[in-house]
Protein backbone atom coordinates (compact mmCIF):
# COMPACT_ATOMS: atom_id res chain seq x y z
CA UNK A 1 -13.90 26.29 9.86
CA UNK A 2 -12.28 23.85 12.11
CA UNK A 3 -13.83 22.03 15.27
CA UNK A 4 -11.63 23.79 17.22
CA UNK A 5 -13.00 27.55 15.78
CA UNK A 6 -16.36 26.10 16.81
CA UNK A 7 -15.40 25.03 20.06
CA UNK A 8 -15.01 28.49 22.93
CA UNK A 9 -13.48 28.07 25.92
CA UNK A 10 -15.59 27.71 28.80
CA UNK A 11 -14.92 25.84 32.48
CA UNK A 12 -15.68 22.57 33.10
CA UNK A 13 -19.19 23.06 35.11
CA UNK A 14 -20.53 24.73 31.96
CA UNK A 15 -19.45 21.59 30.08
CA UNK A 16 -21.03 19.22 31.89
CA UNK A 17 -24.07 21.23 32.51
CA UNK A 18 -24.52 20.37 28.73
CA UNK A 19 -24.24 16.66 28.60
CA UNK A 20 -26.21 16.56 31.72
CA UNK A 21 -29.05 18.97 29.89
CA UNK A 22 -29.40 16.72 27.37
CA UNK A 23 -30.59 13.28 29.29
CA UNK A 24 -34.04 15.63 29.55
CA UNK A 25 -34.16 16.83 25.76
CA UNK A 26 -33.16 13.00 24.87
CA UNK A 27 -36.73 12.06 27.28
CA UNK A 28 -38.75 14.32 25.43
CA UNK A 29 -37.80 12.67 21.88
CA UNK A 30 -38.16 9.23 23.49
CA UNK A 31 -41.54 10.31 24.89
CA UNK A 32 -42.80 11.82 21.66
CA UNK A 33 -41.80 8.69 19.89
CA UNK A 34 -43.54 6.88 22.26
CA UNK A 35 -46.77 8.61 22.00
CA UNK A 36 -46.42 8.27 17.93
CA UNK A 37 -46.39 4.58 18.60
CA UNK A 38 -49.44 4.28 20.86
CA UNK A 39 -51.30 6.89 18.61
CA UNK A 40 -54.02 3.87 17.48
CA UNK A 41 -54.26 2.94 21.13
CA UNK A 42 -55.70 5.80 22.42
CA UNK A 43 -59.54 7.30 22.41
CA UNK A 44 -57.95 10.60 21.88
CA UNK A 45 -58.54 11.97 18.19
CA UNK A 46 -55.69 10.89 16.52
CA UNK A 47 -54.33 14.53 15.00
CA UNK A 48 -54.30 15.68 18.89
CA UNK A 49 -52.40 12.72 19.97
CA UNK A 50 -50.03 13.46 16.83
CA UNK A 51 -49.50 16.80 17.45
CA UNK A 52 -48.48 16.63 21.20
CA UNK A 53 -45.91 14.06 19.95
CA UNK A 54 -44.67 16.27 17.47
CA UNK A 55 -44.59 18.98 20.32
CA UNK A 56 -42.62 16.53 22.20
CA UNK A 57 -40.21 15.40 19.70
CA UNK A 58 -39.54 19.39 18.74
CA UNK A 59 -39.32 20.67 22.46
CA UNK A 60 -36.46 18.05 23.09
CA UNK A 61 -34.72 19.16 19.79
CA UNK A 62 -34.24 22.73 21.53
CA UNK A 63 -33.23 21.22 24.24
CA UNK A 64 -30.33 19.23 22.54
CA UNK A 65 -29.49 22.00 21.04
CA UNK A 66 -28.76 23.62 24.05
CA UNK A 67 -26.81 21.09 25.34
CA UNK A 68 -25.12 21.03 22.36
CA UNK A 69 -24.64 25.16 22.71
CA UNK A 70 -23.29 24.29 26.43
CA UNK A 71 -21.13 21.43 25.87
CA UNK A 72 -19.67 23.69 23.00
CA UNK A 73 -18.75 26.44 25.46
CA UNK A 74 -21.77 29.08 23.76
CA UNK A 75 -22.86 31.46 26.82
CA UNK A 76 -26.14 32.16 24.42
CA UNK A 77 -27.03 28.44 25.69
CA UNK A 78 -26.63 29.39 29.29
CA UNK A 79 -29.98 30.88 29.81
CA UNK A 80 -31.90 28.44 27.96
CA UNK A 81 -30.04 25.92 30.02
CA UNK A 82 -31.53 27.65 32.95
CA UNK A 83 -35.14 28.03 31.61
CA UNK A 84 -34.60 24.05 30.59
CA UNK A 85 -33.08 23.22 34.44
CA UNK A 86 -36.39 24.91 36.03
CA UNK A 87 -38.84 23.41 33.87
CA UNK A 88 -37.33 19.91 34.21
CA UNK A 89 -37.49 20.54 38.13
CA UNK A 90 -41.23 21.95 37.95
CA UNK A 91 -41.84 18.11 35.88
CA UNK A 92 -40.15 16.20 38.69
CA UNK A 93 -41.90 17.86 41.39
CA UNK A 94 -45.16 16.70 39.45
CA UNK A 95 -44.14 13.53 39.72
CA UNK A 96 -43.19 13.22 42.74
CA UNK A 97 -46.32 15.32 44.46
CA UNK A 98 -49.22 14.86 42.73
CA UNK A 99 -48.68 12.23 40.42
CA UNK A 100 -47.51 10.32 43.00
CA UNK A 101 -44.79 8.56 41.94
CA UNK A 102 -41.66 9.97 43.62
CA UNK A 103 -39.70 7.19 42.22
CA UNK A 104 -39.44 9.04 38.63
CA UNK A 105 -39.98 12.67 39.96
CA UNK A 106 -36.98 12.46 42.56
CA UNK A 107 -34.01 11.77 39.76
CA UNK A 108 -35.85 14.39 37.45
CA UNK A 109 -35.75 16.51 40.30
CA UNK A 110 -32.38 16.24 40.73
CA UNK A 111 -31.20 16.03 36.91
CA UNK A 112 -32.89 19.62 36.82
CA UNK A 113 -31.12 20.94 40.56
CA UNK A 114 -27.72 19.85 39.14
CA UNK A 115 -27.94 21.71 35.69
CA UNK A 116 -29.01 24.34 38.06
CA UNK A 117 -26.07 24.14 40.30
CA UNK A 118 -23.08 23.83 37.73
CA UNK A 119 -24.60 26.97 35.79
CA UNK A 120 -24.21 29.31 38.50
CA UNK A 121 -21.32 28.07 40.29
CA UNK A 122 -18.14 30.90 40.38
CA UNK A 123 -16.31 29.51 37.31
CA UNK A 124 -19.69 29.26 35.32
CA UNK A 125 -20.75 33.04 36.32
CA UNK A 126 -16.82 34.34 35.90
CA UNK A 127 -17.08 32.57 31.98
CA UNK A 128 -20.67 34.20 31.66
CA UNK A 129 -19.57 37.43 32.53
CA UNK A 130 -16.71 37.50 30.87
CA UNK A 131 -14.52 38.11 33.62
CA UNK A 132 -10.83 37.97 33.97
CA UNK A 133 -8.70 36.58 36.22
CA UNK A 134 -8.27 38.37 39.45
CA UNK A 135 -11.10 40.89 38.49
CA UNK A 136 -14.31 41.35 40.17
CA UNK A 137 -17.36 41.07 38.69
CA UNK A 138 -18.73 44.62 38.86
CA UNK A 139 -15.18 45.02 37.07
CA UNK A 140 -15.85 42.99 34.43
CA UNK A 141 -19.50 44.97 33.89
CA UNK A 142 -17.65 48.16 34.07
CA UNK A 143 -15.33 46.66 31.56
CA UNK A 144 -17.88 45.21 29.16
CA UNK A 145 -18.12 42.14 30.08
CA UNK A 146 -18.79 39.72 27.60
CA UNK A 147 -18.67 42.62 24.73
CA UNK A 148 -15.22 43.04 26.35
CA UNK A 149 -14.60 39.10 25.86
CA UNK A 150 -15.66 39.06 22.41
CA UNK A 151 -13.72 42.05 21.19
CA UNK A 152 -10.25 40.43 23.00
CA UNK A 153 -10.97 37.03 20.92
CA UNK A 154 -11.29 39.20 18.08
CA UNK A 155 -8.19 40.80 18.99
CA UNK A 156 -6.04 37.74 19.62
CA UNK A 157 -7.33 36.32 15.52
């Protein structure tokens, strides 16, 4: 199977909602390692310390992976991207309120509001939905939608 067999077409927001999805999956790894390195450091026991960054380290591997799933045009990735968009938001707004330190939490913030954004703008939604081109979007449910989609690609092999 070729790159290009791997590769659907989606629009351009959906494309760049996955390389921008993966600056927070490629902070979690850099966090986890991180807290591997300071494990000796710390008064915490050292298997808890060790665990979260294993936590850490595996969280941001999903989250590559849907960036990956994005950037490769997958709409299974889409609402993973969103789950990952909200929870990177809920961290910034951590930051920025009760941590205090709204000079971390603001970007994060924003990183999360922009994956946000590009997922559910009209070209985004028409790819998720499987719509066509001049048809509506209670059309393209009536239609099948993405079931629709899939059985035309099938079609067109």
């Amino acid at each position: 199977m070729s790159l290009k067999d791997k590769i659907a077409p989606a629009p351009r927001e959906v494309r760049l909602a996955g390389l921008v999805t993966a600056l927070p999956g490629l902070g979690l790894i850099v966090f986890g390692i991180v807290l591997l390195a300071a494990t000796g450091q710390s008064d915490a026991p050292r298997n808890n310390v060790l665990a979260e960054a294993v936590f850490y380290v595996l969280f941001g591997l999903a989250v590559l992976g849907c960036a990956a799933g994005l950037a490769a045009g997958h709409t299974w990735a889409r609402s993973p991207g969103v789950v990952m968009a909200l929870i990177t938001m809920g961290v910034g707004w951590y930051l920025a309120g009760p941590s205090g330190l709204p000079g971390p939490g603001v970007p994060v913030i924003l990183v999360g509001l922009l994956i946000v954004v590009l997922l559910f703008r009209q070209p985004a939604r028409a790819w998720a939905l499987g719509q066509r081109e001049g048809e509506s979007e209670e059309e393209a449910a009536e239609r099948g939608g993405l079931e629709g989609r899939a059985a035309r690609r099938e079609k067109d092999r």
